[in-house]
Protein backbone atom coordinates (compact mmCIF):
# COMPACT_ATOMS: atom_id res chain seq x y z
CA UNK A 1 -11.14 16.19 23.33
CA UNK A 2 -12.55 19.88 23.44
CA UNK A 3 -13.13 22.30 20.90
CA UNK A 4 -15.26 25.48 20.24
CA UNK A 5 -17.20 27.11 17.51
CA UNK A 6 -15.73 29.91 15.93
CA UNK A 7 -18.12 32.66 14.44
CA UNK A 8 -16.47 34.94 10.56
CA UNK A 9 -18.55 37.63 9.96
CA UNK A 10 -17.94 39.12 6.36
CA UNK A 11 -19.65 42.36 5.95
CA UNK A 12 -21.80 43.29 2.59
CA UNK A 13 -24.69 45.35 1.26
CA UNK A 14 -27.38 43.93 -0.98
CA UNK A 15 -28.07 45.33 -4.35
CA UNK A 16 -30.49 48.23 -3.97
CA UNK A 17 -32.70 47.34 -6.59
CA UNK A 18 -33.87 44.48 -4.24
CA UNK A 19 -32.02 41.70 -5.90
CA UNK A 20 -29.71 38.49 -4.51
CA UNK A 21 -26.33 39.88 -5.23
CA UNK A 22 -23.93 40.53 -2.60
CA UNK A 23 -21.70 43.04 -2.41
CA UNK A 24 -18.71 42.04 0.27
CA UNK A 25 -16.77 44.84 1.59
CA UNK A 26 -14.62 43.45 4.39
CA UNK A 27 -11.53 44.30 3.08
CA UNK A 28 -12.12 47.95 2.20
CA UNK A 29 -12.57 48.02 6.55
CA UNK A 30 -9.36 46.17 6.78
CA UNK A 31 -7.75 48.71 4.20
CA UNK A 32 -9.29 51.70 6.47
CA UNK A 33 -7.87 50.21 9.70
CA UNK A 34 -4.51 49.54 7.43
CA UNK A 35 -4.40 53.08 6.30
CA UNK A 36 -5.68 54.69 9.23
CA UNK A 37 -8.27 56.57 7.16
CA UNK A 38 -12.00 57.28 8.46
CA UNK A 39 -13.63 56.72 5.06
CA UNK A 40 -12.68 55.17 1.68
CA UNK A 41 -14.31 54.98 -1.70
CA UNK A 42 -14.80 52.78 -4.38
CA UNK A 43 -16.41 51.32 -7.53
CA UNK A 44 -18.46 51.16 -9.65
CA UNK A 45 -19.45 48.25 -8.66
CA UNK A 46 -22.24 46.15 -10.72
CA UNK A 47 -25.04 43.76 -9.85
CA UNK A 48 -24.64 40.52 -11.44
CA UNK A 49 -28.95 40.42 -11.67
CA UNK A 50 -29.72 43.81 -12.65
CA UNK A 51 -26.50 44.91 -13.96
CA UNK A 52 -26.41 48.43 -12.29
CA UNK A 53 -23.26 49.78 -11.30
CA UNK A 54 -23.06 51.67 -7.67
CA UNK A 55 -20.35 53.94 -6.39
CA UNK A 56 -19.99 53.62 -3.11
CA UNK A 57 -18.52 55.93 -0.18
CA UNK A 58 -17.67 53.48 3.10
CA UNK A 59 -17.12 55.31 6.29
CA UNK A 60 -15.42 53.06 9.34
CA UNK A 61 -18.35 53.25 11.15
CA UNK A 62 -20.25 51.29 8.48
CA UNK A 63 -22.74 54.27 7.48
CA UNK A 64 -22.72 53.74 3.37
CA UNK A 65 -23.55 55.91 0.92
CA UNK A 66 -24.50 54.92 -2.74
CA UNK A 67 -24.72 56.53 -5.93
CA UNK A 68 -26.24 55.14 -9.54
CA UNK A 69 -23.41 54.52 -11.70
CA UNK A 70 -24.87 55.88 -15.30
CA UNK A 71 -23.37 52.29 -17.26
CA UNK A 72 -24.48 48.87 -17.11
CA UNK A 73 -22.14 46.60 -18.32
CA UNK A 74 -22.58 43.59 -20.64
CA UNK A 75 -19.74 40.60 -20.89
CA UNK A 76 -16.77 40.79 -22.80
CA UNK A 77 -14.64 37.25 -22.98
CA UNK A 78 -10.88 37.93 -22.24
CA UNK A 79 -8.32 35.61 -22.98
CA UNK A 80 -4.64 35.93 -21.63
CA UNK A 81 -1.43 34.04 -21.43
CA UNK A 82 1.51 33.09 -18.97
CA UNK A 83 3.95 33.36 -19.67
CA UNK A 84 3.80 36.36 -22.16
CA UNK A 85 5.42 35.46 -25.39
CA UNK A 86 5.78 32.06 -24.88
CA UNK A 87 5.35 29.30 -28.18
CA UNK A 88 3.34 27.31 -25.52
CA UNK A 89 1.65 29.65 -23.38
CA UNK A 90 -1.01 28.60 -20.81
CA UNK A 91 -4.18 30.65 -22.24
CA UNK A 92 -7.01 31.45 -19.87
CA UNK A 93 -10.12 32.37 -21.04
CA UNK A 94 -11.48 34.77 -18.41
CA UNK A 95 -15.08 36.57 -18.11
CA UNK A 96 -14.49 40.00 -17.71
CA UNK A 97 -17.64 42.69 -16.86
CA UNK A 98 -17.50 44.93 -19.66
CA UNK A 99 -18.19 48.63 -18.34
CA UNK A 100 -17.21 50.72 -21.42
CA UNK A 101 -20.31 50.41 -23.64
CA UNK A 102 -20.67 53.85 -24.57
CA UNK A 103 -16.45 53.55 -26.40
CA UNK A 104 -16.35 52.10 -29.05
CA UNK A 105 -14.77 48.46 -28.56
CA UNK A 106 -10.72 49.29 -30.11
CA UNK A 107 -10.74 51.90 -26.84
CA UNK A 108 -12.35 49.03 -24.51
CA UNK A 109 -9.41 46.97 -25.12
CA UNK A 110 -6.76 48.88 -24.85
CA UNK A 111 -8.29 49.23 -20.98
CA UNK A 112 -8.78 45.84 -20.65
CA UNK A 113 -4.70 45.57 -21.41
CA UNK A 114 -3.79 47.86 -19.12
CA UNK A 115 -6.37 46.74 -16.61
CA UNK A 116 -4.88 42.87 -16.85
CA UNK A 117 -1.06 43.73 -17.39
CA UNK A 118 -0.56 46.03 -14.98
CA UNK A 119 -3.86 47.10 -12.77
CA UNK A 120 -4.87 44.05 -11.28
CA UNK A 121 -3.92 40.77 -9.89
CA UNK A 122 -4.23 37.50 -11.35
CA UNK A 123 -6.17 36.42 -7.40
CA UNK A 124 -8.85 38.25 -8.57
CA UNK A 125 -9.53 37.53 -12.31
CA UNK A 126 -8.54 33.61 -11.80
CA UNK A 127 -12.03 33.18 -9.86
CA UNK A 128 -13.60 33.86 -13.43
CA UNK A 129 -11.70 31.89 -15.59
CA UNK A 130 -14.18 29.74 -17.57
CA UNK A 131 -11.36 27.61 -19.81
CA UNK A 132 -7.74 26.76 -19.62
CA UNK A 133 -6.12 26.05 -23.19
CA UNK A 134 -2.37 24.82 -23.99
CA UNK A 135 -1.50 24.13 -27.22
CA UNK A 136 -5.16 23.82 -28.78
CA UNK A 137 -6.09 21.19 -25.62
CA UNK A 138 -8.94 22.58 -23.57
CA UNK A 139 -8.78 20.08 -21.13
CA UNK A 140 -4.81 20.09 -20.15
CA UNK A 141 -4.27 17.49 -17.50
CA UNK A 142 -0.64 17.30 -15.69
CA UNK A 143 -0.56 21.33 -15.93
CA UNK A 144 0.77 21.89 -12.58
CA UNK A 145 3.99 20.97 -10.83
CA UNK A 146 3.36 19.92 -7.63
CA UNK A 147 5.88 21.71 -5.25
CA UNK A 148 5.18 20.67 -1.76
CA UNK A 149 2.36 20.38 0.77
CA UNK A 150 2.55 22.65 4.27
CA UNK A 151 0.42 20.90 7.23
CA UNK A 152 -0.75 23.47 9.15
CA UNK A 153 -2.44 22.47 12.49
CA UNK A 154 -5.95 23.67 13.58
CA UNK A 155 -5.05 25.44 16.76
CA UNK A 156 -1.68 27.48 15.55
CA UNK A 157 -3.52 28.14 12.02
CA UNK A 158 -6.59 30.16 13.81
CA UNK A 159 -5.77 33.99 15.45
CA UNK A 160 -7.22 33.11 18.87
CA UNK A 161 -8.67 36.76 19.12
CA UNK A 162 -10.72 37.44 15.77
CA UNK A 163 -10.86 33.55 13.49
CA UNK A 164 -8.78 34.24 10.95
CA UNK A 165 -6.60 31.55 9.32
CA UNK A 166 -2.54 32.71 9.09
CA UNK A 167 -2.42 30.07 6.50
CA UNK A 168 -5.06 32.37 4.40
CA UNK A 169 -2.27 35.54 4.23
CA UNK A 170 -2.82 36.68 8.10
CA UNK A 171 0.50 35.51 9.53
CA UNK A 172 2.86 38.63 10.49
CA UNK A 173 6.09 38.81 8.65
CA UNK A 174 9.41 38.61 10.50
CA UNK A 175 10.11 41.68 9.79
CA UNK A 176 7.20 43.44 10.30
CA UNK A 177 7.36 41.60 14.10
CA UNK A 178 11.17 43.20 13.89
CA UNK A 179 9.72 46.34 13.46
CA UNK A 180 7.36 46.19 16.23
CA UNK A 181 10.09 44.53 18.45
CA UNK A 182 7.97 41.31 18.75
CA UNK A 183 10.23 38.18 19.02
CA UNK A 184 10.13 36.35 15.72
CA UNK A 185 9.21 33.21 17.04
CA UNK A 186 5.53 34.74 18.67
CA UNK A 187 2.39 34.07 16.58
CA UNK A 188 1.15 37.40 15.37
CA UNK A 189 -1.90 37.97 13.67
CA UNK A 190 -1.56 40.82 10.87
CA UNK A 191 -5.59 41.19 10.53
CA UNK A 192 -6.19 42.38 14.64
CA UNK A 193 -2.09 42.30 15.42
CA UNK A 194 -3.05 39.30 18.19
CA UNK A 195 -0.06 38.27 19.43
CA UNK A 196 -1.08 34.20 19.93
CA UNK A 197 -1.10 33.16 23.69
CA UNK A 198 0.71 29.84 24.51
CA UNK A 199 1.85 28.79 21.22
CA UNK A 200 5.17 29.74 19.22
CA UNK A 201 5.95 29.11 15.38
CA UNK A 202 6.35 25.33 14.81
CA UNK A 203 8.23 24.24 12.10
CA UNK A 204 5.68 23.53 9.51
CA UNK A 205 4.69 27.13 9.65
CA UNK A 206 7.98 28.75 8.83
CA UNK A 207 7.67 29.02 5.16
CA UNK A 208 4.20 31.18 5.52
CA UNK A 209 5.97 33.32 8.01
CA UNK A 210 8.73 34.03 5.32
């Protein structure tokens, strides 16, 4: 039986104050080569060590450009609930990096509802959620209803040209392959638009194709 190493490289800048924390900015290249833009910007993003805050201008080429964001921020503890307006709603209690220390704290949360109701998604606040409460119980056990399992074999989960796993959110869309006037049943990677040599969708990979 053969196989081969496969090599993900996930680009990021350190702090420049000289400390551990990574900054990862992979997908802002993936939203240039998306958008077909030369150059994006974004922050401000803050060390977790010294708690600066950068702004950052990315160009495609990788040149970077930094500038000191005048704020540190300090931690504010967030709680929300799904579903809104529920008598037993699941309440996560979420870290959020409190930027806004020069409002006073009634104008900080009225950003922090906009910024959880409607800015961003729950994908990226879930990975700080420190507690899960329902009902008073901080430690709710049978929370989840299992819906199914998807097995999702090795060689038709990995794009053969760049490593990245279709089960992971790289698998083109039917209609996108429409589009494009790729038969539906090819393997397509939507990261480097691969088309997969050799293999076709299986069955077990339908649903992530939907």
């Amino acid at each position: 039986m053969a196989s081969h190493i496969l090599t993900e490289t996930k680009r990021y800048f350190r702090c420049p104050n000289g400390c551990d924390h990574k900054f990862y900015v992979e997908h802002l290249f993936e939203s240039m080569k998306k958008d077909n833009v030369p150059s994006t910007k974004a922050g401000p993003w803050h060390c977790d060590v010294c708690r600066k805050g950068w702004f950052l201008t990315l160009q495609f080429d990788g040149a970077l450009a930094l500038e000191l964001c005048k704020t540190e921020y300090t931690t504010a503890w967030v709680t929300l609930e799904i579903p809104a307006n529920n008598p037993h709603p699941i309440r996560f209690r979420v870290r959020h990096k409190y930027v806004e220390v020069n409002k006073p704290f009634d104008e900080a949360i009225e950003h922090h509802r906009y910024f959880y109701e409607e800015h961003t998604c729950p994908t990226n606040w879930l990975q700080d959620v420190v507690e899960v409460e329902v009902d008073g119980d901080c430690d709710p056990h049978g929370l989840a209803r299992y819906v199914s399992s998807q097995h999702v074999l090795a060689a038709v989960d990995i794009c053969q040209n760049c490593g990245h796993t279709f089960s992971d959110g790289y698998l083109m869309d039917d209609a996108t392959k429409k589009r494009r006037g790729i038969p539906k049943e090819l393997i397509v990677c939507s990261r480097c638009n691969y088309i997969q040599k050799g293999i076709i969708i299986p069955e077990n990979m339908k649903r992530l194709a939907e």
